[in-house]
C-alpha atoms as a PDB file:
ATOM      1  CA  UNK A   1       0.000   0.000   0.000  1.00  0.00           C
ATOM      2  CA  UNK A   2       1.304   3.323  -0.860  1.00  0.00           C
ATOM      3  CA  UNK A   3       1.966   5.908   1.962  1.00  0.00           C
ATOM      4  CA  UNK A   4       0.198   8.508  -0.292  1.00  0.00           C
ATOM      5  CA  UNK A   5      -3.184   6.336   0.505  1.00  0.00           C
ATOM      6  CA  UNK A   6      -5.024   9.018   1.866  1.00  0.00           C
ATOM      7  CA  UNK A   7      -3.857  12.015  -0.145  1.00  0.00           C
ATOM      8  CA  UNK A   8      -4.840  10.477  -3.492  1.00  0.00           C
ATOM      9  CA  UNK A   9      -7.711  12.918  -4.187  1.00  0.00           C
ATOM     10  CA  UNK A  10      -5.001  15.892  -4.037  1.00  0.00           C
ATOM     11  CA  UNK A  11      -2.796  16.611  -7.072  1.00  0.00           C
ATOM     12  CA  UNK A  12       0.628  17.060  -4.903  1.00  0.00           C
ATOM     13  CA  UNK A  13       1.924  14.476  -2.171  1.00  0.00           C
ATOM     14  CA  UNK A  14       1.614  17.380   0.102  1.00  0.00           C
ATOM     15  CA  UNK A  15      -1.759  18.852   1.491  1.00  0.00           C
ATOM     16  CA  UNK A  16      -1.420  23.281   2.200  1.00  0.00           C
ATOM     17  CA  UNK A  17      -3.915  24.909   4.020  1.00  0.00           C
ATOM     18  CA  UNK A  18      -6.361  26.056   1.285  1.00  0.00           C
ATOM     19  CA  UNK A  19      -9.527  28.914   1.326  1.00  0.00           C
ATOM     20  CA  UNK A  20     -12.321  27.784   2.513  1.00  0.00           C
ATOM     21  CA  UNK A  21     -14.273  27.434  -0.897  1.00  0.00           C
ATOM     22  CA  UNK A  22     -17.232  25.477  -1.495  1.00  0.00           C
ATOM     23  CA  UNK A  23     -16.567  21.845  -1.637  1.00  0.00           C
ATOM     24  CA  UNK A  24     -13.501  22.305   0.451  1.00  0.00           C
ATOM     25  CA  UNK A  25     -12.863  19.914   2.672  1.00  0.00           C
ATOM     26  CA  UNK A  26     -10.455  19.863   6.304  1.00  0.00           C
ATOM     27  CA  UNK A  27      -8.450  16.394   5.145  1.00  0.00           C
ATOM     28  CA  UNK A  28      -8.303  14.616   2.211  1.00  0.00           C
ATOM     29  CA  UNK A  29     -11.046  12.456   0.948  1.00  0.00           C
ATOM     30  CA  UNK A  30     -10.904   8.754   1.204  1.00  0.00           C
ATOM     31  CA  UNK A  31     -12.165   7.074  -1.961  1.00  0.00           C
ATOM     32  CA  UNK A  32     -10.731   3.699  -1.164  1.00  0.00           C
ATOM     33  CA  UNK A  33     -10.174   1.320   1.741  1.00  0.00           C
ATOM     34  CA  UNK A  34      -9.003  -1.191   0.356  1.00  0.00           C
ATOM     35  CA  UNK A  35      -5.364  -2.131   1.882  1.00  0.00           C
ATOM     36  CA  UNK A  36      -5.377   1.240   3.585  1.00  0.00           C
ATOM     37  CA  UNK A  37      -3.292   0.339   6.771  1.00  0.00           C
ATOM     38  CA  UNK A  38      -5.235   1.310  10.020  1.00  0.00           C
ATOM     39  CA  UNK A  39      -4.084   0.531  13.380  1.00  0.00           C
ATOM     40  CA  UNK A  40      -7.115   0.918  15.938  1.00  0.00           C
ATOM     41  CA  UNK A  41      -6.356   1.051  19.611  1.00  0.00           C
ATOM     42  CA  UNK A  42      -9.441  -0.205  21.594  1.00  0.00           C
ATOM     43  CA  UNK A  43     -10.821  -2.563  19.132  1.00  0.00           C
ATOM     44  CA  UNK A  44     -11.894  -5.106  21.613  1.00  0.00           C
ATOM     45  CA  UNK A  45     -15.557  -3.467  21.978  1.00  0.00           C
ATOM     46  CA  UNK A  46     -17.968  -1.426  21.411  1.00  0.00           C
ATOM     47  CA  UNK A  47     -17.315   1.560  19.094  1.00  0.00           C
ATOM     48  CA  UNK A  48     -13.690   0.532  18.338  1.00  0.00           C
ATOM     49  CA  UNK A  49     -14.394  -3.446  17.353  1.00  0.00           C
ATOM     50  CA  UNK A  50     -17.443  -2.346  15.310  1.00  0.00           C
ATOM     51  CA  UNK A  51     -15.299   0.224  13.662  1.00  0.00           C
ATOM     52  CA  UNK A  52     -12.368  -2.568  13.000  1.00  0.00           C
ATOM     53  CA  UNK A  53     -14.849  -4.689  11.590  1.00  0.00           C
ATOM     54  CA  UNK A  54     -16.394  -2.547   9.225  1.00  0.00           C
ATOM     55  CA  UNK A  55     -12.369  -1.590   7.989  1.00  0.00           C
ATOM     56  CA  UNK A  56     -11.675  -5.432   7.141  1.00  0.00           C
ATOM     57  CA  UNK A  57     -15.271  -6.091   5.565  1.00  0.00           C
ATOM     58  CA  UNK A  58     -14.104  -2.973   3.172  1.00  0.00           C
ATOM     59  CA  UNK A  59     -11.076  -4.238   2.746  1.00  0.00           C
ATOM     60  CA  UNK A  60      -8.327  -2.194   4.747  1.00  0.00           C
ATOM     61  CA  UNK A  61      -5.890  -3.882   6.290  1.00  0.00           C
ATOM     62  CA  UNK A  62      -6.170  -3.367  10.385  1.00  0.00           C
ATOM     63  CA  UNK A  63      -3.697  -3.834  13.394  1.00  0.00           C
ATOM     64  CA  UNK A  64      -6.241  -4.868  16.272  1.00  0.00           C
ATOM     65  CA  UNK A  65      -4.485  -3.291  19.925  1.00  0.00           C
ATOM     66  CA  UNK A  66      -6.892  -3.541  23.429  1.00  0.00           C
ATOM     67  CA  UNK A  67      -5.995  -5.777  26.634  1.00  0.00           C
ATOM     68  CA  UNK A  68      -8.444  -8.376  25.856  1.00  0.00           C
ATOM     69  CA  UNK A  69      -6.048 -10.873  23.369  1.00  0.00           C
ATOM     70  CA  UNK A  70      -9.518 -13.112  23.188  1.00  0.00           C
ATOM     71  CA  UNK A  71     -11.472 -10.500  21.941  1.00  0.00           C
ATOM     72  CA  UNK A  72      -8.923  -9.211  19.522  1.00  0.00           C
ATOM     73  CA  UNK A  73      -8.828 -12.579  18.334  1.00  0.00           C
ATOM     74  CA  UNK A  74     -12.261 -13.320  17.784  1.00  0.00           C
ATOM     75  CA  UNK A  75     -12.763 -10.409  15.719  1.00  0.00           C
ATOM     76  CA  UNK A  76      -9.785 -11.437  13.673  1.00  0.00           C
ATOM     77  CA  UNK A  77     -11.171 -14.374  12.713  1.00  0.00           C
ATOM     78  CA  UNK A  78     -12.014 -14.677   8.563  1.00  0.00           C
ATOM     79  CA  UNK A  79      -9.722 -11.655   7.577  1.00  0.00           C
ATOM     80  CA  UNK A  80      -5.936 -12.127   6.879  1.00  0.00           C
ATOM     81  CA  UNK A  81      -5.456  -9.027   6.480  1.00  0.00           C
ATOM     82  CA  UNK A  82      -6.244  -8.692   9.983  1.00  0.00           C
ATOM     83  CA  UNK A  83      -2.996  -7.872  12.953  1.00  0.00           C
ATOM     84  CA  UNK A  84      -3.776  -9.137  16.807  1.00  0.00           C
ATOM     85  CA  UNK A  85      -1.446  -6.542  18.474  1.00  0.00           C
ATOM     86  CA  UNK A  86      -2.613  -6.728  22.031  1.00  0.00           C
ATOM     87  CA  UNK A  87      -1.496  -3.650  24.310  1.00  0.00           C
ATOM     88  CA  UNK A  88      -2.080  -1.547  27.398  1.00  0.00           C
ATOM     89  CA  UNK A  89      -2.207   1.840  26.199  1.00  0.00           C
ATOM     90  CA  UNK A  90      -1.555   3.321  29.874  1.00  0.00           C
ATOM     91  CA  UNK A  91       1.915   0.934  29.717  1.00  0.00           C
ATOM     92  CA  UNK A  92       4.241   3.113  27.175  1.00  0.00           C
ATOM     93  CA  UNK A  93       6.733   0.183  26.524  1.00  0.00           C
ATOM     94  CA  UNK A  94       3.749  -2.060  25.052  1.00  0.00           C
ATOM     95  CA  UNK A  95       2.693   0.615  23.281  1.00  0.00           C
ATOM     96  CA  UNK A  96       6.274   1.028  21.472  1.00  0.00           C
ATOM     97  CA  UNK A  97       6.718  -2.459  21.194  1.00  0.00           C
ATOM     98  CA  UNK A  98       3.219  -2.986  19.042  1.00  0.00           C
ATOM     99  CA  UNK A  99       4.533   0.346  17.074  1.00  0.00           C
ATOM    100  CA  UNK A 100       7.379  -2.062  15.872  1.00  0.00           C
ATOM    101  CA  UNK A 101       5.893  -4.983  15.698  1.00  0.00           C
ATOM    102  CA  UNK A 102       3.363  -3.534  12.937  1.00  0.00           C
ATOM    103  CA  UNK A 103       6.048  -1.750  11.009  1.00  0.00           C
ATOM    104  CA  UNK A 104       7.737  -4.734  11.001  1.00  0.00           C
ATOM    105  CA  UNK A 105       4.934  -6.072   9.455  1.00  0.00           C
ATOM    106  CA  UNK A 106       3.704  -3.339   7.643  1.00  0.00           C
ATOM    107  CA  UNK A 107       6.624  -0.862   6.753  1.00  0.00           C
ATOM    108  CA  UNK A 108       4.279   2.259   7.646  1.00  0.00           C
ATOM    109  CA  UNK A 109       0.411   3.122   8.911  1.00  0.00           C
ATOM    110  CA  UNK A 110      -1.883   5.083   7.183  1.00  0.00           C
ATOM    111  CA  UNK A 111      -4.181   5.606   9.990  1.00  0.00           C
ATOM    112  CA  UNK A 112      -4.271   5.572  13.482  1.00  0.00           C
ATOM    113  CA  UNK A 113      -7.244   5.210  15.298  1.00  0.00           C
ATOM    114  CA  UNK A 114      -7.323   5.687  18.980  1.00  0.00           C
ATOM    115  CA  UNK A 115     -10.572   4.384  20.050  1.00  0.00           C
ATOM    116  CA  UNK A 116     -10.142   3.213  23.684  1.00  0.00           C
ATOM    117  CA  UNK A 117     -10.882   4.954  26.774  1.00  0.00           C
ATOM    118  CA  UNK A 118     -12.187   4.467  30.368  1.00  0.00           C
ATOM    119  CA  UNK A 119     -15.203   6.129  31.702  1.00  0.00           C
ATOM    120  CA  UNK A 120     -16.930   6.294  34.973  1.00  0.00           C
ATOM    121  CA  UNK A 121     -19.783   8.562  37.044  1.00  0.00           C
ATOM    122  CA  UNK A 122     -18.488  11.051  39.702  1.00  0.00           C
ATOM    123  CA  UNK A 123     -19.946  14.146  41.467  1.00  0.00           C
ATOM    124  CA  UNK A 124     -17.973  15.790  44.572  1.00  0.00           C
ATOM    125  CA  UNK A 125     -19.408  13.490  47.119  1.00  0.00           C
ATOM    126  CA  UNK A 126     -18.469  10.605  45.612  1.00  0.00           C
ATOM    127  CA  UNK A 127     -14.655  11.855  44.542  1.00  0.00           C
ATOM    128  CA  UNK A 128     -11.928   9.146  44.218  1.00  0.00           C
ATOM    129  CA  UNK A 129      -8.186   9.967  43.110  1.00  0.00           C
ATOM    130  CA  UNK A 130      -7.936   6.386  42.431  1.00  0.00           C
ATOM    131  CA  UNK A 131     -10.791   6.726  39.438  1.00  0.00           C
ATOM    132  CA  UNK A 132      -9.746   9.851  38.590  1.00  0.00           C
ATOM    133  CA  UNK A 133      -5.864   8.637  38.197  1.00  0.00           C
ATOM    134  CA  UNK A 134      -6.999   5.587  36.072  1.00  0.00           C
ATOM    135  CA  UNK A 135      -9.328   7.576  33.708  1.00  0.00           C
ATOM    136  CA  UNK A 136      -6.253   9.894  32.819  1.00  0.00           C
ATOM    137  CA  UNK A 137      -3.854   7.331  32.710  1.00  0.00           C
ATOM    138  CA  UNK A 138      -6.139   5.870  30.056  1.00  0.00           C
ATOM    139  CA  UNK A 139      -7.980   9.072  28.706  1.00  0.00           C
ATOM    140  CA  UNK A 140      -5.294  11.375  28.702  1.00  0.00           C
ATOM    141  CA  UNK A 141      -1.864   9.767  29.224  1.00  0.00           C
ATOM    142  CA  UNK A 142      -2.362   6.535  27.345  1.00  0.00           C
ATOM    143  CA  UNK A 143      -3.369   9.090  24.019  1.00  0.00           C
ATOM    144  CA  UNK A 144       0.020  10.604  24.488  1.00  0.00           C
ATOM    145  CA  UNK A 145       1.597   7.509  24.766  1.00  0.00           C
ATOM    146  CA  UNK A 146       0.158   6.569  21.227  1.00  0.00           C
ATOM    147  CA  UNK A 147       0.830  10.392  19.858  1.00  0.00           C
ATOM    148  CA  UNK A 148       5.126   9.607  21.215  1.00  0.00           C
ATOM    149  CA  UNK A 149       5.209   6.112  19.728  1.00  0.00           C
ATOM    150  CA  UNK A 150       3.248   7.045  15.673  1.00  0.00           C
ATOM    151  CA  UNK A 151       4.280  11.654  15.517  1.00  0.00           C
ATOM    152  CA  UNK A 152       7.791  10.404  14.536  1.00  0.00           C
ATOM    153  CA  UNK A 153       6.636   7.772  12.146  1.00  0.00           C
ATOM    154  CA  UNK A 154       3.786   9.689  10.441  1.00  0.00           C
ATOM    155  CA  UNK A 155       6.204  12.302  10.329  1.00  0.00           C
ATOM    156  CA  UNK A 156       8.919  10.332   8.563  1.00  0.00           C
ATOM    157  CA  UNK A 157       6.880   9.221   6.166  1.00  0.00           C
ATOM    158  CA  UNK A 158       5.073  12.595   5.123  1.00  0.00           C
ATOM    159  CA  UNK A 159       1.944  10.999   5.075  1.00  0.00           C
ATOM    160  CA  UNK A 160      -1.156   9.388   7.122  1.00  0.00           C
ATOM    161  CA  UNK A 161      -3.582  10.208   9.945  1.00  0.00           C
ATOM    162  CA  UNK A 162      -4.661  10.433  13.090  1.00  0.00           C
ATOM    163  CA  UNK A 163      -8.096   9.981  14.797  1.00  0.00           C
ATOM    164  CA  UNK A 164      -9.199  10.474  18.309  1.00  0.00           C
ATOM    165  CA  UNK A 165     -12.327   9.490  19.667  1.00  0.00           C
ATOM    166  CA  UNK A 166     -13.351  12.113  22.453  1.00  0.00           C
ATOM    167  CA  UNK A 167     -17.240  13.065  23.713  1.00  0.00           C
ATOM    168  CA  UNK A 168     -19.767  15.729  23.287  1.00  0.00           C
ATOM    169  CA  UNK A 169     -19.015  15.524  27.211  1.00  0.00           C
ATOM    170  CA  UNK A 170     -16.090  17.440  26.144  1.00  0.00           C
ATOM    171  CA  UNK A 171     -18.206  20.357  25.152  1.00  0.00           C
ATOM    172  CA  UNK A 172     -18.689  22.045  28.264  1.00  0.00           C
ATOM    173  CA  UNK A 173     -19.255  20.638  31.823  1.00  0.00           C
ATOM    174  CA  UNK A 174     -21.999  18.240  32.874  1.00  0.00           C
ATOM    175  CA  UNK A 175     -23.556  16.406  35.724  1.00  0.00           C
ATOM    176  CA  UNK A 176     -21.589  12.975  37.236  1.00  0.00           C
ATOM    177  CA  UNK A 177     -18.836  14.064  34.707  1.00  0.00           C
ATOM    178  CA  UNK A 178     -16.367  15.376  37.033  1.00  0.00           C
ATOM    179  CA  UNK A 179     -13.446  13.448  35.882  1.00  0.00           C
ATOM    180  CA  UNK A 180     -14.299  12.225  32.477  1.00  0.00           C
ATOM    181  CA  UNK A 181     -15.972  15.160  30.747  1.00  0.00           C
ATOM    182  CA  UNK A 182     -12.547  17.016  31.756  1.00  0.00           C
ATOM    183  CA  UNK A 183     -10.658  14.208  30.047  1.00  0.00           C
ATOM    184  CA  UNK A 184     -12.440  14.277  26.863  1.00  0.00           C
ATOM    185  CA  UNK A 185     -11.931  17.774  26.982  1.00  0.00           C
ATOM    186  CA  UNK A 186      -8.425  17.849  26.655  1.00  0.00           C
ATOM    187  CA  UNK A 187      -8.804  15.615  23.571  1.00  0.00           C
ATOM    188  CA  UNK A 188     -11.143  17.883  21.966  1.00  0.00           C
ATOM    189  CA  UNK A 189      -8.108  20.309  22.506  1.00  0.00           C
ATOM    190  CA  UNK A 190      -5.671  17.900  21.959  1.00  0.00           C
ATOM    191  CA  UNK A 191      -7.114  17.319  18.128  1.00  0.00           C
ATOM    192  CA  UNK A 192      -7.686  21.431  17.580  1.00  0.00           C
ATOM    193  CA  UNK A 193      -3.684  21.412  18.105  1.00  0.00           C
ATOM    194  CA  UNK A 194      -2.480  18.590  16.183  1.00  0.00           C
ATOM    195  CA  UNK A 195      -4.820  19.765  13.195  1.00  0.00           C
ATOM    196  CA  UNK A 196      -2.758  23.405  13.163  1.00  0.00           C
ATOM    197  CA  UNK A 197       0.626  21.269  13.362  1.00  0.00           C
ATOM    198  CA  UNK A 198      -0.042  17.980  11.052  1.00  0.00           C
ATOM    199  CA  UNK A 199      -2.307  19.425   8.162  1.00  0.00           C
ATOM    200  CA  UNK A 200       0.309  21.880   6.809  1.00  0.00           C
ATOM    201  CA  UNK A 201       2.543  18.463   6.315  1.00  0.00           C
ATOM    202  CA  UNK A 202       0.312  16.669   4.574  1.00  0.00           C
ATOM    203  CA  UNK A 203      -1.241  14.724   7.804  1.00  0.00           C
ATOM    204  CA  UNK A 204      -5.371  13.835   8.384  1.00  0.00           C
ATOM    205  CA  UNK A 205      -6.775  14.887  11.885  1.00  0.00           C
ATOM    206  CA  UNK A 206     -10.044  13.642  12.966  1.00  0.00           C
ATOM    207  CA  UNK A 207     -11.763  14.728  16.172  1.00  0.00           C
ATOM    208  CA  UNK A 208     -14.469  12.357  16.952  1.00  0.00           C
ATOM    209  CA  UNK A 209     -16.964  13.419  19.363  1.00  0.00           C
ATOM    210  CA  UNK A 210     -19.865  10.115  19.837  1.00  0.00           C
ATOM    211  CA  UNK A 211     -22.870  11.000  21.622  1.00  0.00           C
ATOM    212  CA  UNK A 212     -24.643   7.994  23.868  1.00  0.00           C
ATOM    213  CA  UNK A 213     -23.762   5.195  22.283  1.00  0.00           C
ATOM    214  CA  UNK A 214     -24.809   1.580  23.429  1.00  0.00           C
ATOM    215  CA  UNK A 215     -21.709   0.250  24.570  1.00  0.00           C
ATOM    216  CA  UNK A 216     -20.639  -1.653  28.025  1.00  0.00           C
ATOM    217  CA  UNK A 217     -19.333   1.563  29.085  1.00  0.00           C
ATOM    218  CA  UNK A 218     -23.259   2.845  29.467  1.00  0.00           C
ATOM    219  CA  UNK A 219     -24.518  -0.269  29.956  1.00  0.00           C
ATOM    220  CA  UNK A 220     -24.863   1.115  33.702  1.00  0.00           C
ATOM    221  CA  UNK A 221     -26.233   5.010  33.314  1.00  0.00           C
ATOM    222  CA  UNK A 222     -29.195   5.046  35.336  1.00  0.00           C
ATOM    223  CA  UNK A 223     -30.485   8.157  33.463  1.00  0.00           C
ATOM    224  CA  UNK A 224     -32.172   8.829  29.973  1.00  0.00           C
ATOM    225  CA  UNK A 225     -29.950   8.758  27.081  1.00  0.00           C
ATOM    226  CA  UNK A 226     -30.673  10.947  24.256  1.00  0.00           C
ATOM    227  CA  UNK A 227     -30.269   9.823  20.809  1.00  0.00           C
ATOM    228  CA  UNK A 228     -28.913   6.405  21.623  1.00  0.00           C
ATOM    229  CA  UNK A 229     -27.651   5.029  19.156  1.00  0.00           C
ATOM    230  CA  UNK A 230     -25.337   1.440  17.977  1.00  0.00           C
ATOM    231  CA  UNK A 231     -22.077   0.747  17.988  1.00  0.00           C
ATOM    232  CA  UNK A 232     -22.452  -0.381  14.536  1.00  0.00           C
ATOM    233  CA  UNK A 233     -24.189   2.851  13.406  1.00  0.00           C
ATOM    234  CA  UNK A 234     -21.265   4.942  15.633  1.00  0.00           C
ATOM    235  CA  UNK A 235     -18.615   3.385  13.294  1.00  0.00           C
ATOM    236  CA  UNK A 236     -20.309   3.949  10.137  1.00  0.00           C
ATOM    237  CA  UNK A 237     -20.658   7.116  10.921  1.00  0.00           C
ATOM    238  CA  UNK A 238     -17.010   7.368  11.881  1.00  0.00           C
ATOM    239  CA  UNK A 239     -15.864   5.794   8.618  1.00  0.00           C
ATOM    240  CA  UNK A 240     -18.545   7.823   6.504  1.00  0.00           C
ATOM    241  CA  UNK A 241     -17.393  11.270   8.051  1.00  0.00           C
ATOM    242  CA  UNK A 242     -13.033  10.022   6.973  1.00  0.00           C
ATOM    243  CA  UNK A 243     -14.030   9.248   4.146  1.00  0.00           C
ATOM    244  CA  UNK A 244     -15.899  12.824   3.551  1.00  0.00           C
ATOM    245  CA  UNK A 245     -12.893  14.512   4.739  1.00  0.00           C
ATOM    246  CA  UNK A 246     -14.578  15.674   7.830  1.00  0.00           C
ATOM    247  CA  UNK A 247     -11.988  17.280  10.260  1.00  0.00           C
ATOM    248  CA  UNK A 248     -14.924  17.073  13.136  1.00  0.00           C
ATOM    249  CA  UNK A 249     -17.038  14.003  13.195  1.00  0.00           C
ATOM    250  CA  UNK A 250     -19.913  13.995  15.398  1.00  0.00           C
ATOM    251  CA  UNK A 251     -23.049  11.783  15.806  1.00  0.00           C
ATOM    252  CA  UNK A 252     -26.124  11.197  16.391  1.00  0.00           C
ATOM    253  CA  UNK A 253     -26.184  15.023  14.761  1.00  0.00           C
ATOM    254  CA  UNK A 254     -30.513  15.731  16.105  1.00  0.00           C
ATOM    255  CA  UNK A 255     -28.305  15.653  19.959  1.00  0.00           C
ATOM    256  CA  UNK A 256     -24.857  16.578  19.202  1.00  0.00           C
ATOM    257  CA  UNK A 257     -26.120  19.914  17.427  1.00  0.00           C
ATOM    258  CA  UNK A 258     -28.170  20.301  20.472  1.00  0.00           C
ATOM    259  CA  UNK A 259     -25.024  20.178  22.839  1.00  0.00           C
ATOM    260  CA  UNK A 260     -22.928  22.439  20.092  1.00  0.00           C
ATOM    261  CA  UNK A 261     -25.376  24.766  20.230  1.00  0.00           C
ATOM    262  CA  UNK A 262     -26.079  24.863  24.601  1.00  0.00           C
ATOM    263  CA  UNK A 263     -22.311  25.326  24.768  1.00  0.00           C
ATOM    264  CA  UNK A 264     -22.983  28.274  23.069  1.00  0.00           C
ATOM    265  CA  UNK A 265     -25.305  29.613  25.475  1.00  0.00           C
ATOM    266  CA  UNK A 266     -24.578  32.518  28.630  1.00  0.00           C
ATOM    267  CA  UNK A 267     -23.464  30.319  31.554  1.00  0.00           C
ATOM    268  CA  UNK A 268     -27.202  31.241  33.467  1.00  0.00           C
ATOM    269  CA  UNK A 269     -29.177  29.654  30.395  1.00  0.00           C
ATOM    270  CA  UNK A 270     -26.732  26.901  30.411  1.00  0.00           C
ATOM    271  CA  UNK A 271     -26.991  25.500  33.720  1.00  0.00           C
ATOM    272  CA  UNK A 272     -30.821  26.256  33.742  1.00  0.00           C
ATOM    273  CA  UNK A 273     -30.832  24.372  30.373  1.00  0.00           C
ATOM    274  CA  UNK A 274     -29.167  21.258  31.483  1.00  0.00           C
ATOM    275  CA  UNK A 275     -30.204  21.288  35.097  1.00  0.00           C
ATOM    276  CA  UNK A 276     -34.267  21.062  33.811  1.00  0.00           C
ATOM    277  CA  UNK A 277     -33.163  18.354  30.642  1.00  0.00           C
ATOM    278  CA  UNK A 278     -31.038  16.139  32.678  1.00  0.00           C
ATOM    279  CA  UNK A 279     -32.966  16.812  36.293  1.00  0.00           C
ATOM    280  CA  UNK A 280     -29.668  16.008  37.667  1.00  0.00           C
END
């Protein structure tokens, strides 16, 4: 697969910031996914294995990383294009070592997807340092961990992308997300910053902001859900909005417009907002 994978729409191997025009889009479109190399990082559930799977049905060739070797495994299973690199993301040495071990393989990534991340309910009377440590050792430093191990590569090869997957709880703040709404925060800032750095090289940045999906991670919310959608649906819209050339991918659009637009709002309509929609 050539490195120039996800640049071929452009007439030069380099992308330059361009006018905003119509039809313009924030990175390059993606017109083919067939052996595109993608290495997604969480793809033992939920969003991130439904995402991997739709990648191999369209015929990209994907580097499976999460803790759960089983589950990597299983989802493996038919493809041969398929790579079972299990990791901890929070452990920077694994992390390196499945870096080498697909370009070993590989010789270079188009994409890297970093799907996983931890999330958990808190308000003040129920604060923990030990939840709020492992939520930004996974959130926060295991995202940097994957950003020191692929920046060099990516930038060696003049070519490739990156997504994150944050939160519209990264918007602004909201009730029992003390910890992770901060988290996903920082991502959504984290992606406004790599997009000013990587794009003038010729480099794809996707920020990519779910609302409630189904997932084990809500499994548990004992409150109303708005806009619920799949896991399958979530990664179709993820794959749809790359291959658009969407810089900010966010979905189900009818609530995350809804949460674009409250953050908008004067802080005394905001909290009156969410305070009589959530009634927490």
């Amino acid at each position: 697969m050539m490195l120039h994978s996800l640049q071929a729409p452009m007439a030069s191997g380099t992308l330059k910031p361009q006018r905003i025009r119509q039809g313009w889009t924030m990175n390059p479109r993606i017109q083919s996914w067939q052996g595109v190399r993608v290495w997604v990082i969480g793809a033992s559930t939920g969003i991130g294995a439904e995402t991997a799977q739709q990648l191999l049905a369209l015929g990209a060739r994907v580097a499976l990383s999460a803790r759960k070797e089983v589950a990597l495994q299983a989802l493996a299973q038919g493809y041969e294009q398929a790579l079972v690199v299990p990791l901890d993301m929070t452990n920077h040495a694994e992390v390196l070592a499945a870096r080498d071990r697909i370009l070993g393989q590989w010789q270079g990534v188009d994409l890297v997807l970093i799907v996983a991340g931890a999330y958990n309910e808190m308000r003040v009377d129920s604060f923990d340092m030990t939840v709020v440590d492992q939520l930004i050792d996974v959130n926060l430093r295991g995202v940097f961990h994957c950003l020191d191990a692929m920046l060099p590569t990516l930038l060696a090869q003049g070519s490739g992308g990156i997504g994150i997957v944050s939160s519209v709880a990264g918007y602004s703040g909201l009730p029992k997300a003390l910890i992770y709404g901060p988290t996903k925060a920082a991502l959504i800032n984290l992606c406004e910053s790599l997009y000013f750095d990587l794009h003038p090289r010729g480099h794809a940045v996707y920020l990519i902001n779910p609302g409630f999906v189904s997932t084990p991670a809500t499994a548990g919310n004992d409150f109303a859900m708005p806009g619920l959608i799949s896991a399958a649906c979530a990664a179709k819209e993820i794959i749809s909005g790359m291959e658009k050339g969407r810089f900010h991918i966010h979905f189900p659009k009818r609530f995350t417009n809804w949460m674009r637009f409250a953050r908008l709002l004067p802080y005394r309509l905001y909290f009156k907002l969410i305070y009589k929609v959530t009634g927490l």
